[in-house]
C-alpha atoms as a PDB file:
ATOM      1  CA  UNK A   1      89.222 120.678  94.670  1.00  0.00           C
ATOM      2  CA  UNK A   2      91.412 117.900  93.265  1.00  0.00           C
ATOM      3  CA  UNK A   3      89.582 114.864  91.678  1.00  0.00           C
ATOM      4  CA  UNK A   4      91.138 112.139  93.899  1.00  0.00           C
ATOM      5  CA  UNK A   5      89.781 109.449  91.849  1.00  0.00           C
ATOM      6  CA  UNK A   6      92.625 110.061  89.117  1.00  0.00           C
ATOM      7  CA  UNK A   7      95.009 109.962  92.403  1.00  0.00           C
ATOM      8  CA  UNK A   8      96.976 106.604  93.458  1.00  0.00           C
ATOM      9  CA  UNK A   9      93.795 104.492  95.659  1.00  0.00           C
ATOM     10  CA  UNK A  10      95.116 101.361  96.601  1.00  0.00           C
ATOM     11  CA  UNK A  11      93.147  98.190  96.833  1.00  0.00           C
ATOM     12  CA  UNK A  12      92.890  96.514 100.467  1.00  0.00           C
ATOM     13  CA  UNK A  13      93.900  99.668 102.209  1.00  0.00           C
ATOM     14  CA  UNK A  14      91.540 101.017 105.000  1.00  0.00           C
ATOM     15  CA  UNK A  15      92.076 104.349 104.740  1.00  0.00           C
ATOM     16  CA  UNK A  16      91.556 104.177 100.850  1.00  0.00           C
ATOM     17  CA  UNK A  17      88.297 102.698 102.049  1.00  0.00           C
ATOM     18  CA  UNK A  18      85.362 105.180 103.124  1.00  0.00           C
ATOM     19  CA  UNK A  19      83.104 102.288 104.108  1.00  0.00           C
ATOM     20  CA  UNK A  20      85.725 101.096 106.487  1.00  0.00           C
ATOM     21  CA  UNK A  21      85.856 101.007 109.903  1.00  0.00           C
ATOM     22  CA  UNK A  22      88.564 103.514 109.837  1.00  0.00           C
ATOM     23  CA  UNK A  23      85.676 106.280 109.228  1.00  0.00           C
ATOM     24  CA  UNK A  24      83.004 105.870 110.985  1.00  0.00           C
ATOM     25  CA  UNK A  25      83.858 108.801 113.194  1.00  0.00           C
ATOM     26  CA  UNK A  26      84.511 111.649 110.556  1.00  0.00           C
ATOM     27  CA  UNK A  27      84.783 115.613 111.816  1.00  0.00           C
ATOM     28  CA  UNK A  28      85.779 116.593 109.519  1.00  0.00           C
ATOM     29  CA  UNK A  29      86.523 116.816 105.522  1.00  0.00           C
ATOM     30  CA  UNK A  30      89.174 119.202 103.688  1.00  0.00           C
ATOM     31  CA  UNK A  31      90.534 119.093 100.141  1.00  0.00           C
ATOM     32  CA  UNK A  32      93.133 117.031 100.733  1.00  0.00           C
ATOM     33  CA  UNK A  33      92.431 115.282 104.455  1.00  0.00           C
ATOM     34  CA  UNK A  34      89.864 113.709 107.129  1.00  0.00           C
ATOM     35  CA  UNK A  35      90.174 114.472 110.119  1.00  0.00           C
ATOM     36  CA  UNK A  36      88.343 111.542 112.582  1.00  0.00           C
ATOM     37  CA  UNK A  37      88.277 109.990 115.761  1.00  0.00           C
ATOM     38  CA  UNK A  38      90.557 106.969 115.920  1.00  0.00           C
ATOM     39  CA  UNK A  39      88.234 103.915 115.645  1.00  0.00           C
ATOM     40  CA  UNK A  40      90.635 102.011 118.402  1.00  0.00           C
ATOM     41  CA  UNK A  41      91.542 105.166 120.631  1.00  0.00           C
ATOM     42  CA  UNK A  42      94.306 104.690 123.489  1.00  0.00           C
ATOM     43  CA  UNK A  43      92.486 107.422 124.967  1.00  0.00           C
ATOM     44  CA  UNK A  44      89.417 109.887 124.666  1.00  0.00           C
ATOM     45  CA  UNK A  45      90.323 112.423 122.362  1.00  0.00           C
ATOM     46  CA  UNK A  46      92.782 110.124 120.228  1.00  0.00           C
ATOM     47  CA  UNK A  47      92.962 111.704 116.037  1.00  0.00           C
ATOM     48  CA  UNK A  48      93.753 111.193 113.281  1.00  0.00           C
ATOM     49  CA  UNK A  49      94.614 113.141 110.551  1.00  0.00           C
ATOM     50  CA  UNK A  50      94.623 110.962 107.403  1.00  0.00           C
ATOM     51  CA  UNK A  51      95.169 112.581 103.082  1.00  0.00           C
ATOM     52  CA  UNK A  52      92.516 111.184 100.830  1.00  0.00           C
ATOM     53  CA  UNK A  53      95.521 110.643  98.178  1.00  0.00           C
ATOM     54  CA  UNK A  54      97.729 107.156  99.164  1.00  0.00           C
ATOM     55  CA  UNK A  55     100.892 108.409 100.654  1.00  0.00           C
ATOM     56  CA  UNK A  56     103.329 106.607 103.130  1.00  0.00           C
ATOM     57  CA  UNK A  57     103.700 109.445 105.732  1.00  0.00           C
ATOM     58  CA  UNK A  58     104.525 112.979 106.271  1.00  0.00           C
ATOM     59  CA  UNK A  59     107.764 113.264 104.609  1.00  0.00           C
ATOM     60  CA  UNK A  60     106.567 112.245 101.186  1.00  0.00           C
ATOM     61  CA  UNK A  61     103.349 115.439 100.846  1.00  0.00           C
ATOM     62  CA  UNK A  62     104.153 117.062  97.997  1.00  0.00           C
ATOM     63  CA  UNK A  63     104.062 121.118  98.601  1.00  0.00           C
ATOM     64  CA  UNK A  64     100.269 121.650  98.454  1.00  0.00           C
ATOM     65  CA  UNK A  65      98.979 118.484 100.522  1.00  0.00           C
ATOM     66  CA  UNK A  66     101.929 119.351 103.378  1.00  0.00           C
ATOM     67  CA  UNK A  67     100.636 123.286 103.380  1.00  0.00           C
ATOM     68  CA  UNK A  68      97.292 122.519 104.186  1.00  0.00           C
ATOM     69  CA  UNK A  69      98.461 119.876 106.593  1.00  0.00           C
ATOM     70  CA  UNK A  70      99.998 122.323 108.641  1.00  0.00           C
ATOM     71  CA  UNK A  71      96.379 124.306 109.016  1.00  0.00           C
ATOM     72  CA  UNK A  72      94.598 121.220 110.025  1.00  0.00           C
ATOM     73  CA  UNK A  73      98.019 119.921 112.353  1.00  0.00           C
ATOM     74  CA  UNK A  74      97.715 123.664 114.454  1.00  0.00           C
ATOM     75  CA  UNK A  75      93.574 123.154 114.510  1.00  0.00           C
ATOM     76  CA  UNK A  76      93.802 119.837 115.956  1.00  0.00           C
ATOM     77  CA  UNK A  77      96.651 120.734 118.169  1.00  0.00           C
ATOM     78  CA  UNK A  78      94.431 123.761 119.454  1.00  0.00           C
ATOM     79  CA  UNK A  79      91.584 121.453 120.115  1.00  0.00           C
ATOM     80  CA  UNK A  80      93.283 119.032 122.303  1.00  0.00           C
ATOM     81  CA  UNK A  81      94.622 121.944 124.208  1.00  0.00           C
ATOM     82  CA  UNK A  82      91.549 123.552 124.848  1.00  0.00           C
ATOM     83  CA  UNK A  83      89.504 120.645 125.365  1.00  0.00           C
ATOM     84  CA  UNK A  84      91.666 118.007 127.139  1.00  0.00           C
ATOM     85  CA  UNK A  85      94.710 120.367 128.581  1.00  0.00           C
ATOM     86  CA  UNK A  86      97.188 118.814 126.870  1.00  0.00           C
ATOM     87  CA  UNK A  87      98.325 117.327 123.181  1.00  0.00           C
ATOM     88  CA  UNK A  88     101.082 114.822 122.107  1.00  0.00           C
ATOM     89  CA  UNK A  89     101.089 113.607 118.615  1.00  0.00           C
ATOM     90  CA  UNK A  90     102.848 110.743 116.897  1.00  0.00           C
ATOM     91  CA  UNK A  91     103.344 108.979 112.942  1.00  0.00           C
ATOM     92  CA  UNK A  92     105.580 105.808 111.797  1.00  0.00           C
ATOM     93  CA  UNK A  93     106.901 107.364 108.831  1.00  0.00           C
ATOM     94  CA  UNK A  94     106.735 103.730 107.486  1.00  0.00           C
ATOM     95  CA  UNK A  95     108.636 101.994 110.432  1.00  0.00           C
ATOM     96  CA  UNK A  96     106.228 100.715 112.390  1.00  0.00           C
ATOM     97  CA  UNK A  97     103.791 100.871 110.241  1.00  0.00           C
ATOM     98  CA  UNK A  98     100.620  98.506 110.203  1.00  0.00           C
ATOM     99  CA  UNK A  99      98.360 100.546 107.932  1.00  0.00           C
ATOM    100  CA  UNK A 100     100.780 101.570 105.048  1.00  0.00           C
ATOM    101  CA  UNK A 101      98.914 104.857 104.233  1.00  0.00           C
ATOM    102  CA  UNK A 102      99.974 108.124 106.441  1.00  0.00           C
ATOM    103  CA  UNK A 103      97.805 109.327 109.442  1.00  0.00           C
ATOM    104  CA  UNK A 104      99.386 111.126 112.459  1.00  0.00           C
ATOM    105  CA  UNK A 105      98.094 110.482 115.669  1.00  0.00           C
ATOM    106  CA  UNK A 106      96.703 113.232 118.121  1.00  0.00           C
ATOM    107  CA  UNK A 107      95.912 112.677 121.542  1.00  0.00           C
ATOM    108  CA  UNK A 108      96.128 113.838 125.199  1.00  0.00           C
ATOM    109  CA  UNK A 109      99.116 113.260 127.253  1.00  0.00           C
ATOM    110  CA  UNK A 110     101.215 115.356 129.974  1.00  0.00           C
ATOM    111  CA  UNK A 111     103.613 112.645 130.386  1.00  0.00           C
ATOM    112  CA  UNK A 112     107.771 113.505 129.367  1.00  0.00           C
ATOM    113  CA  UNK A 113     109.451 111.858 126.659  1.00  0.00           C
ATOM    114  CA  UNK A 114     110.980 109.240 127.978  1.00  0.00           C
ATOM    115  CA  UNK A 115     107.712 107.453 129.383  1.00  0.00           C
ATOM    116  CA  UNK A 116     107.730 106.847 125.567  1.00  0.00           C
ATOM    117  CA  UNK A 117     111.175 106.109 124.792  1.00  0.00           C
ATOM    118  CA  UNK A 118     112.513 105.195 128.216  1.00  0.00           C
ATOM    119  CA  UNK A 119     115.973 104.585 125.711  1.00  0.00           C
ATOM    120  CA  UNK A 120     116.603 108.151 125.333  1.00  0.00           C
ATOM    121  CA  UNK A 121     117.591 107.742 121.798  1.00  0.00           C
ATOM    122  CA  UNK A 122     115.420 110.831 121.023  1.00  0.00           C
ATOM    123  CA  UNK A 123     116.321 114.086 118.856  1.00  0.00           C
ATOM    124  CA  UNK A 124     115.378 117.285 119.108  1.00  0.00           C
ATOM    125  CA  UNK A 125     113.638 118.340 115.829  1.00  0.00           C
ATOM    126  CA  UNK A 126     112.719 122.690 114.927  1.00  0.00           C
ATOM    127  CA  UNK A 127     110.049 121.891 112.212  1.00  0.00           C
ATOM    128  CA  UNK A 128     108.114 119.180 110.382  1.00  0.00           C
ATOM    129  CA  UNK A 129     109.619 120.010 107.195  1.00  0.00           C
ATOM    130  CA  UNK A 130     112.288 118.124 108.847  1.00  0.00           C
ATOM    131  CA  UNK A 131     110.605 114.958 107.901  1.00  0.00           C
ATOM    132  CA  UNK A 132     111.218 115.120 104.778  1.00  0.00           C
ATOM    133  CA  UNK A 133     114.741 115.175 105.196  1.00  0.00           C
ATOM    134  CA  UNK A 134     114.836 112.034 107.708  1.00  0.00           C
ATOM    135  CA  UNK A 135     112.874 109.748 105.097  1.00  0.00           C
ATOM    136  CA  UNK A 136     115.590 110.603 102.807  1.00  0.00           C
ATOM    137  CA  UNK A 137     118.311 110.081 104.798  1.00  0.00           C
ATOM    138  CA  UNK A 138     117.154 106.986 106.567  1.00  0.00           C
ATOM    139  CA  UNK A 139     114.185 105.653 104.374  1.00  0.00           C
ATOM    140  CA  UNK A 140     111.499 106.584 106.904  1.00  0.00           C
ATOM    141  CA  UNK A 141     111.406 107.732 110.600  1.00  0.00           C
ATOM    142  CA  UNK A 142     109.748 107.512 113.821  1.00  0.00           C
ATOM    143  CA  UNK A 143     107.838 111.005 115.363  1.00  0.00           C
ATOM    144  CA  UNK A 144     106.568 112.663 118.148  1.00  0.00           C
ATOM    145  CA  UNK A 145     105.511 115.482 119.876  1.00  0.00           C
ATOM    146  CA  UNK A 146     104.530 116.408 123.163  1.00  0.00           C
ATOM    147  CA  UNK A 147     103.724 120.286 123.560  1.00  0.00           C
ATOM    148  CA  UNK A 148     105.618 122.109 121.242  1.00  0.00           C
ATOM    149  CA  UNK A 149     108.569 119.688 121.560  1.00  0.00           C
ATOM    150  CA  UNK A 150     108.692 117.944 118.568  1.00  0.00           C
ATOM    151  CA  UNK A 151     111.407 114.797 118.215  1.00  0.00           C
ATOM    152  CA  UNK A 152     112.555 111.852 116.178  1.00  0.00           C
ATOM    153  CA  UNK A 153     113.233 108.413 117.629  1.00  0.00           C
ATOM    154  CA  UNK A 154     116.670 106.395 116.361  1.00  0.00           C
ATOM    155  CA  UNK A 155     115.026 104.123 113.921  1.00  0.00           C
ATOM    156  CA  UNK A 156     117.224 101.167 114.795  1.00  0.00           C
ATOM    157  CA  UNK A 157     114.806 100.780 117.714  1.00  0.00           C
ATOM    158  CA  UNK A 158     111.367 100.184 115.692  1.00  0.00           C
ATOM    159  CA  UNK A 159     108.874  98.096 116.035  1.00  0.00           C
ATOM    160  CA  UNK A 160     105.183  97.430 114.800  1.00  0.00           C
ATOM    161  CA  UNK A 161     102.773  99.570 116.217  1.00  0.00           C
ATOM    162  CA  UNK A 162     105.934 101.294 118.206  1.00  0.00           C
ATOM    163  CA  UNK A 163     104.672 103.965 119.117  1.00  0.00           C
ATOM    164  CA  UNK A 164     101.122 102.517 119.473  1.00  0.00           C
ATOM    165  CA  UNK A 165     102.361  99.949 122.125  1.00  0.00           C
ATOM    166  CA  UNK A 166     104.263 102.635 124.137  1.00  0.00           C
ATOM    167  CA  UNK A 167     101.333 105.302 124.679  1.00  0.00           C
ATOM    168  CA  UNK A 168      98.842 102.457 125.642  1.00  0.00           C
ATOM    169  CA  UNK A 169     101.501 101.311 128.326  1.00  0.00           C
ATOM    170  CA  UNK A 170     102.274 104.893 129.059  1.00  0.00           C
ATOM    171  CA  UNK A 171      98.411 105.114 129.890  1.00  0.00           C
ATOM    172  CA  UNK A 172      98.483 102.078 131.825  1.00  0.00           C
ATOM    173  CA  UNK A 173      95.979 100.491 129.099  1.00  0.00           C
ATOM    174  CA  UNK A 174      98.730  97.948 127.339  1.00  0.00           C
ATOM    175  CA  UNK A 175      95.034  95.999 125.765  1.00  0.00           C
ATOM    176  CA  UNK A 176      94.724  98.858 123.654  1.00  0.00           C
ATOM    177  CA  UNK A 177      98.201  98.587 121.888  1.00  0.00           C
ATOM    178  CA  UNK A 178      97.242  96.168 119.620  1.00  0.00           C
ATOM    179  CA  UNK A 179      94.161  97.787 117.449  1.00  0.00           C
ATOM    180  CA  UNK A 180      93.219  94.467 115.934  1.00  0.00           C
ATOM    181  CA  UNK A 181      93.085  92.226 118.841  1.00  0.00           C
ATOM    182  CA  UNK A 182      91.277  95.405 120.606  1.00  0.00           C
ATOM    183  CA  UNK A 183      88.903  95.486 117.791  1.00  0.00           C
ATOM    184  CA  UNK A 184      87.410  91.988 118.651  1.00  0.00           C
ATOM    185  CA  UNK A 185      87.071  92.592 122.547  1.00  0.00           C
ATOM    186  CA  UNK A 186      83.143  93.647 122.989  1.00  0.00           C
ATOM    187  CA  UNK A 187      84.081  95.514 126.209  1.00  0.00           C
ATOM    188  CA  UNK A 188      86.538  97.651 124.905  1.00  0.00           C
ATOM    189  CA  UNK A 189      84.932  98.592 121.266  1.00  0.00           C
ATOM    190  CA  UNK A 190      81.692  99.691 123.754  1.00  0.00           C
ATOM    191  CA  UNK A 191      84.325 102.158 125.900  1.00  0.00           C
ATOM    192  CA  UNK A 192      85.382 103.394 122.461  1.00  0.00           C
ATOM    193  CA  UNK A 193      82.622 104.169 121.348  1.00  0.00           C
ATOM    194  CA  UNK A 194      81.288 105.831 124.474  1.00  0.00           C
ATOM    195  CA  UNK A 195      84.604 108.262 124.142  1.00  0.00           C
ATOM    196  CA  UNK A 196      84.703 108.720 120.784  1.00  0.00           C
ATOM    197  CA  UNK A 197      81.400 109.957 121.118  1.00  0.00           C
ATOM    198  CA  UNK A 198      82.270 112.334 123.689  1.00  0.00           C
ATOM    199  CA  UNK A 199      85.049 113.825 121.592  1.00  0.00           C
ATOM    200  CA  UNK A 200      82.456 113.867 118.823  1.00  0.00           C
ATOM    201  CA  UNK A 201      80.786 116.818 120.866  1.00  0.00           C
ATOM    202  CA  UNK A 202      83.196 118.402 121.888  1.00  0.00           C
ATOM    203  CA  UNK A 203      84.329 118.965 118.529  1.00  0.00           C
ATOM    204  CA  UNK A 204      80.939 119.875 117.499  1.00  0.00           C
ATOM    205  CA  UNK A 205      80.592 122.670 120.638  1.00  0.00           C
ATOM    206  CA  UNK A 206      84.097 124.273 119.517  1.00  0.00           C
ATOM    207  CA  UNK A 207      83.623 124.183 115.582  1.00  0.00           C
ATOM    208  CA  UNK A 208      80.040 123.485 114.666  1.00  0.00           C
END
């Protein structure tokens, strides 16, 4: 195992932080990665998959750190699938960004693209190694997945919290777009918690 205290930690950054927030719903540890329930979920069964070392996204994992992503990216994927029917998944890449430390979003939804990008301005994608190429070429990216389908979104549409914003409304739950404001609302922190704990177990019954 890597000693990830000689590894870029950044001050002020909650997923540097193990006493934040951000963690209170570990499942589990790796290496390299957490993999947790989202502390402000759009939906039961909302992921994340977050690298201990301070990285921007997807495209910037060296060799090692995106290898073992891909393991934990196809168990998560699996889980969804077997336990909520469906996955989509989605990261900034830096645009859009409100937490600038990568962590790809995982979550449940049968919807079709365009109930995310109603614009269209979608392209197809064959592999995540692909990311890599888009933050070069464009100096970041926006991404996501539903199925096996896996697409980028014309950056000259991004926003903060873009993709955040647009799953919430695609759920017909636009209050949960905004993870800060939803963070102070009682109510909603107690139906988090409530499915976060439910996807808690279910982890538990499929992995131990």
């Amino acid at each position: 195992m890597e000693d990830f205290s000689e590894l870029a930690i950044r001050t002020n950054c909650p997923h540097c932080d193990l006493d934040s927030q951000a963690y209170r719903y570990i499942l589990e540890e790796t290496d390299k990665f957490y993999i947790i329930c989202d502390a402000h979920p759009l939906t039961e069964g909302h992921l994340l998959i977050i690298p201990k070392q301070h990285i921007s996204c997807v495209g910037e994992y060296s060799e090692d750190i995106f290898k073992e992503f891909l393991k934990l990216n196809k168990k998560v994927s699996q889980f969804l699938i077997k336990k909520y029917k469906s996955v989509s998944s989605f990261e900034h890449g830096i645009f859009g960004q409100t937490v600038f430390h990568s962590h790809i979003h995982y979550l449940p939804f049968e919807g079709k693209p365009t109930d995310i990008v109603p614009e269209n301005k979608i392209s197809v994608i064959t592999d995540l190694s692909e990311l890599k190429n888009l933050l070069k070429k464009d100096g970041g990216y926006l991404f996501f997945s539903l199925g096996n389908n896996l697409m980028s979104v014309d950056v000259r549409i991004a926003a903060p919290r873009f993709f955040r914003d647009r799953y919430a409304a695609a759920f017909k739950k636009p209050e949960r777009g905004n993870w800060k404001r939803m963070h102070e609302n009682r109510a909603l922190m107690k139906e988090a918690e409530k499915e976060n704990n439910n996807t808690q177990a279910k982890w538990e019954s499929l992995f131990g």
